[in-house]
Protein backbone atom coordinates (compact mmCIF):
# COMPACT_ATOMS: atom_id res chain seq x y z
CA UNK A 1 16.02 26.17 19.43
CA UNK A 2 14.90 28.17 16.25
CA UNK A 3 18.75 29.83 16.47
CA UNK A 4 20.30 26.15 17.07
CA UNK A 5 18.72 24.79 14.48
CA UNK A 6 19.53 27.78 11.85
CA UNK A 7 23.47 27.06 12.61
CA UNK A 8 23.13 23.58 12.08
CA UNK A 9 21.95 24.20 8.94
CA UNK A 10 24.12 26.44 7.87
CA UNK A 11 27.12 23.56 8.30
CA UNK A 12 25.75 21.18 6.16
CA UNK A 13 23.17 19.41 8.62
CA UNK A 14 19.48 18.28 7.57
CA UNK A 15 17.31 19.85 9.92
CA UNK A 16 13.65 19.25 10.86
CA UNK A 17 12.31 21.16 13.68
CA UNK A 18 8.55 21.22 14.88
CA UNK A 19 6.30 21.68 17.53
CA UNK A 20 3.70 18.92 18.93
CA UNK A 21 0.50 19.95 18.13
CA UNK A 22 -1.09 23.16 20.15
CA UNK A 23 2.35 24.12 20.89
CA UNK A 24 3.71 27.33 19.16
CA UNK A 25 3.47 27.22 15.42
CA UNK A 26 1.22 24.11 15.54
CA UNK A 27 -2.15 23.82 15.51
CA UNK A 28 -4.43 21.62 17.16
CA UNK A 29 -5.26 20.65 20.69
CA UNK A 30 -1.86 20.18 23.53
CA UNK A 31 -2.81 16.93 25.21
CA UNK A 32 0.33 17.23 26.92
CA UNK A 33 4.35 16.08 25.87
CA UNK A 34 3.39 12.78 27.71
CA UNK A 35 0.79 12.55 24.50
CA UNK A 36 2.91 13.54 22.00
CA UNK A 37 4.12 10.12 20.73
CA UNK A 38 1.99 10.07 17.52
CA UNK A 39 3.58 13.65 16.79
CA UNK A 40 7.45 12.72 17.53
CA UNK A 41 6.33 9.00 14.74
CA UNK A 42 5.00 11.67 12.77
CA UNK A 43 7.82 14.44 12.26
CA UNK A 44 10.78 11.60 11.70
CA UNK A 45 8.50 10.03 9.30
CA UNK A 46 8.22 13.38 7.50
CA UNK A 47 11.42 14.19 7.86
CA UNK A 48 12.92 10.78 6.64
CA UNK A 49 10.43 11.06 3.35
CA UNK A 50 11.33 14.53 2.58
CA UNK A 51 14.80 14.17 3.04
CA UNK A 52 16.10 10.31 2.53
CA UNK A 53 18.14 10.90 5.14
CA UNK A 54 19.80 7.40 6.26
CA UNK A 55 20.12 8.15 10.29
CA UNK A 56 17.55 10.31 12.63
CA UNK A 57 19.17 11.54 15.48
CA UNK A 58 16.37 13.54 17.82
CA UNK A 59 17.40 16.55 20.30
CA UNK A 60 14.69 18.18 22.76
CA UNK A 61 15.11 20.18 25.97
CA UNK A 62 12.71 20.14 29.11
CA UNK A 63 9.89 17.75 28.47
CA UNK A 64 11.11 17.43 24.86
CA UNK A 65 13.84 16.20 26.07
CA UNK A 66 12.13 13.17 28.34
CA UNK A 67 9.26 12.57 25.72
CA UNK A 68 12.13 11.43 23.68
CA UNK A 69 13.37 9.60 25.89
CA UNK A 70 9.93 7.78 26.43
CA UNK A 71 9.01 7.60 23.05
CA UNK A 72 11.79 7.53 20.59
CA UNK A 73 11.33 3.73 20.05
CA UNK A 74 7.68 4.60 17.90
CA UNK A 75 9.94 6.85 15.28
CA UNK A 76 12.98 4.71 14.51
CA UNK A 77 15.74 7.42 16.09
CA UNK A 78 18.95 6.55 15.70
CA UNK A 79 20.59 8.52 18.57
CA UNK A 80 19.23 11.17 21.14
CA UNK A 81 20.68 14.39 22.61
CA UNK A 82 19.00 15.20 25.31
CA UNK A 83 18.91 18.64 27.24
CA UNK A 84 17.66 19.10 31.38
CA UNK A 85 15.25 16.67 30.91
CA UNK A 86 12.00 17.35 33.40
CA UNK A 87 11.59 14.85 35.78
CA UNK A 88 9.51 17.30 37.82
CA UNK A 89 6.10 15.86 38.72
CA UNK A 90 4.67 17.54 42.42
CA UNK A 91 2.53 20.41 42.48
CA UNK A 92 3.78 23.16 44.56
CA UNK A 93 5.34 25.69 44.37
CA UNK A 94 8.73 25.64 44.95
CA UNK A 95 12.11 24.48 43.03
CA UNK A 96 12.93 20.64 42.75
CA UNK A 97 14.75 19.71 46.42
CA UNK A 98 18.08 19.39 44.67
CA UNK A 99 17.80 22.87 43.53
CA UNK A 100 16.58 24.04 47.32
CA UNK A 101 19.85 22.31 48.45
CA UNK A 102 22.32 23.59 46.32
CA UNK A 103 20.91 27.63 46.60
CA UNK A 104 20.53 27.32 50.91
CA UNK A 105 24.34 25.51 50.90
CA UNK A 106 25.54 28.48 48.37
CA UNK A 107 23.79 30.67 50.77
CA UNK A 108 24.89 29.59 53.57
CA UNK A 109 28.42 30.27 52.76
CA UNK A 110 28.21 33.73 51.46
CA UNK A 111 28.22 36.30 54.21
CA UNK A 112 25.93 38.89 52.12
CA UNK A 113 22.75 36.59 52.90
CA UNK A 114 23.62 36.16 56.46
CA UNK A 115 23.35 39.85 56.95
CA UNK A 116 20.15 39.33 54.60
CA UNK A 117 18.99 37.65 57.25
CA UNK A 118 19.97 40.10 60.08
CA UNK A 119 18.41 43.06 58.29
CA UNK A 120 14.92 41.30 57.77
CA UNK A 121 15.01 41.11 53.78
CA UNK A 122 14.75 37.39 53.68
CA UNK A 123 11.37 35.90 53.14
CA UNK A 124 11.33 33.83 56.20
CA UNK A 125 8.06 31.99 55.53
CA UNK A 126 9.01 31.12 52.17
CA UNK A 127 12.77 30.13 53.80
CA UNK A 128 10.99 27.74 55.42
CA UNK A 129 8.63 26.07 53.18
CA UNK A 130 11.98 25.21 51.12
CA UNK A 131 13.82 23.83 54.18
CA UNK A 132 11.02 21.95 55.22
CA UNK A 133 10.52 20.14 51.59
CA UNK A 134 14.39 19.36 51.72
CA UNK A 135 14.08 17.50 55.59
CA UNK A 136 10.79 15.79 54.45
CA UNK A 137 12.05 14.74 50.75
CA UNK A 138 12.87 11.29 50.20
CA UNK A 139 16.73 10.90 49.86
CA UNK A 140 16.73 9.21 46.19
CA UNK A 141 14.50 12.66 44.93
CA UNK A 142 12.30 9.79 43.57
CA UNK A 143 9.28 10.85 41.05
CA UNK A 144 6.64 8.69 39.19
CA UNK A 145 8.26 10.40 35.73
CA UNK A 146 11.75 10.46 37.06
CA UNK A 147 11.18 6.76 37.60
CA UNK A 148 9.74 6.50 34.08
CA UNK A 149 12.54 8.56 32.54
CA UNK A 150 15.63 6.82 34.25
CA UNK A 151 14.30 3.76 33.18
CA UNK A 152 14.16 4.10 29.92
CA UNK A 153 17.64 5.79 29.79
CA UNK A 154 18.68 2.28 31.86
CA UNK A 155 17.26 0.40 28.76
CA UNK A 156 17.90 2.29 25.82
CA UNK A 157 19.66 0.97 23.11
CA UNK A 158 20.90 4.10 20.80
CA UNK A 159 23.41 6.32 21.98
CA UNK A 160 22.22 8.53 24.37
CA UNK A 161 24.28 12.27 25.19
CA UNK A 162 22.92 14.33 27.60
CA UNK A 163 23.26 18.03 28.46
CA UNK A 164 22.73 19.88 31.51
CA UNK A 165 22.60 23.66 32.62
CA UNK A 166 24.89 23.01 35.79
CA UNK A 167 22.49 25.92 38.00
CA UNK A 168 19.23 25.23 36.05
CA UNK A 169 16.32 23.68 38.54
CA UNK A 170 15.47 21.00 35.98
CA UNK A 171 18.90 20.07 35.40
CA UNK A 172 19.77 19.85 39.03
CA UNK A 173 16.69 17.93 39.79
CA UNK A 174 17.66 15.33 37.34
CA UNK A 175 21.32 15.15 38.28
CA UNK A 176 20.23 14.38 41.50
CA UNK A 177 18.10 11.52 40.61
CA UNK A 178 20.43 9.81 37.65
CA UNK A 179 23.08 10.03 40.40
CA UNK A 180 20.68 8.16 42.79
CA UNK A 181 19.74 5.46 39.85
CA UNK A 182 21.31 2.57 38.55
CA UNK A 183 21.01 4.18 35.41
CA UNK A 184 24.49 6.41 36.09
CA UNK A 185 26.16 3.24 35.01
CA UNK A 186 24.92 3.36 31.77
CA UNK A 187 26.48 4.44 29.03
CA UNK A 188 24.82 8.12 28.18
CA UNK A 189 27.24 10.17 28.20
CA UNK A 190 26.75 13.61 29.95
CA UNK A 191 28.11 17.46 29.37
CA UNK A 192 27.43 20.31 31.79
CA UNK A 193 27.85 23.64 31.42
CA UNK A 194 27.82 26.09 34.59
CA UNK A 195 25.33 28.36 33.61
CA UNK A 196 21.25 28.97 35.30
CA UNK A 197 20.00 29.11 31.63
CA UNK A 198 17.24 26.75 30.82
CA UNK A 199 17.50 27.17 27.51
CA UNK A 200 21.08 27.93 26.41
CA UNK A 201 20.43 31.37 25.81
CA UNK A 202 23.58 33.67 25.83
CA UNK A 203 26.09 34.01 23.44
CA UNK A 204 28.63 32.08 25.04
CA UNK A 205 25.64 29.14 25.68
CA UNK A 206 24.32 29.13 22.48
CA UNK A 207 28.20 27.96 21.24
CA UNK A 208 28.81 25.77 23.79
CA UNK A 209 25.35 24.08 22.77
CA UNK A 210 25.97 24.08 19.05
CA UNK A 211 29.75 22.24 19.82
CA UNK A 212 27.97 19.60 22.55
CA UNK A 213 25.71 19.13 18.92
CA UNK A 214 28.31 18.57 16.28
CA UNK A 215 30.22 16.33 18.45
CA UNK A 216 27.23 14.08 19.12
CA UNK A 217 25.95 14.01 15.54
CA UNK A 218 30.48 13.27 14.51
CA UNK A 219 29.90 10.08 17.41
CA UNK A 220 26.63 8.31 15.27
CA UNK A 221 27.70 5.59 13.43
């Protein structure tokens, strides 16, 4: 994000990036990003007075990414870009369902894992805590902060752009719940890129993420 924001600067952008409070260069105590509402009023406001800049648009990734979605009505944002927002909200410890699905059906076609299987180097206990969260999970992959989040996608009234790591677990989790929403007739528009990293991090990522960027920020009016 540090890189991201460094490029954008470099073309001319106004920049503000920042931590919530008790997260990595910020002091103070990390009530969690469900908390952090005061701190996303407080960085456009400082931002805005610093700068006089005329339009605030807001990107995040992970929880970022859905506390701005939550919360961006407190700061006066103008437009959001919003990467594999975390809709994740159980406790254990395995990958979101959708993720489960799409790794067992890759599996399952690839005739390396079968043998895998044959030879005894698959982890058959684990094998089958993930195939038993996939039969017993709800078909909608419904979550109390998925619920939360899609709503106020549904509702929003800036423009909304959305980015997704096509293998990341987040990413895949909330693919598989905007697809199950009413919300996927809204107008958000979304980007994917096939790649497992989280946060954009190769070379290749890193570009594709700064050009998702500068064509969101060309589309404010």
């Amino acid at each position: 994000m540090a890189s991201l924001a460094a490029r954008l600067a470099a073309s001319g952008t106004p920049v503000f990036r920042y931590d919530r409070r008790g997260i990595g260069d910020s002091g103070g105590q990390n009530r969690g990003f469900l908390d952090s509402a005061p701190d996303i009023a407080s960085a456009a406001a400082t931002f805005a007075a610093e700068t006089g800049i005329q339009r605030l648009v807001a990107f995040g990734n992970c929880d970022a990414a859905t506390a701005l979605a939550l919360f961006h009505g407190v700061a006066g944002i103008d437009a959001l870009i919003l990467a594999n927002p975390w809709v994740i909200d159980d406790a254990d410890d395995l990958p979101p369902t959708a993720a489960i699905r799409a790794r067992y059906s890759a599996r399952l076609r690839d005739p390396k894992q079968w043998l895998r299987l044959l030879r005894g180097d698959v982890n058959i206990s684990k094998a089958f805590k993930g195939l038993s969260k996939v039969v017993t999970a709800d078909s909608s992959e419904s979550t109390d902060l998925g619920d939360r989040l899609i709503e106020a996608l549904a509702t929003c009234r800036i423009p909304v752009t959305i980015l997704l790591a096509k293998r990341d677990n987040s990413a895949m989790a909330f693919r598989a719940m905007w697809q199950a929403s009413r919300a996927a007739d809204a107008t958000a528009s979304i980007e994917e890129l096939d790649t497992a990293s989280h946060s954009f991090a190769t070379q290749a990522d890193k570009a594709w993420l700064l050009g998702q960027v500068q064509a969101a920020l060309s589309r404010v009016p």
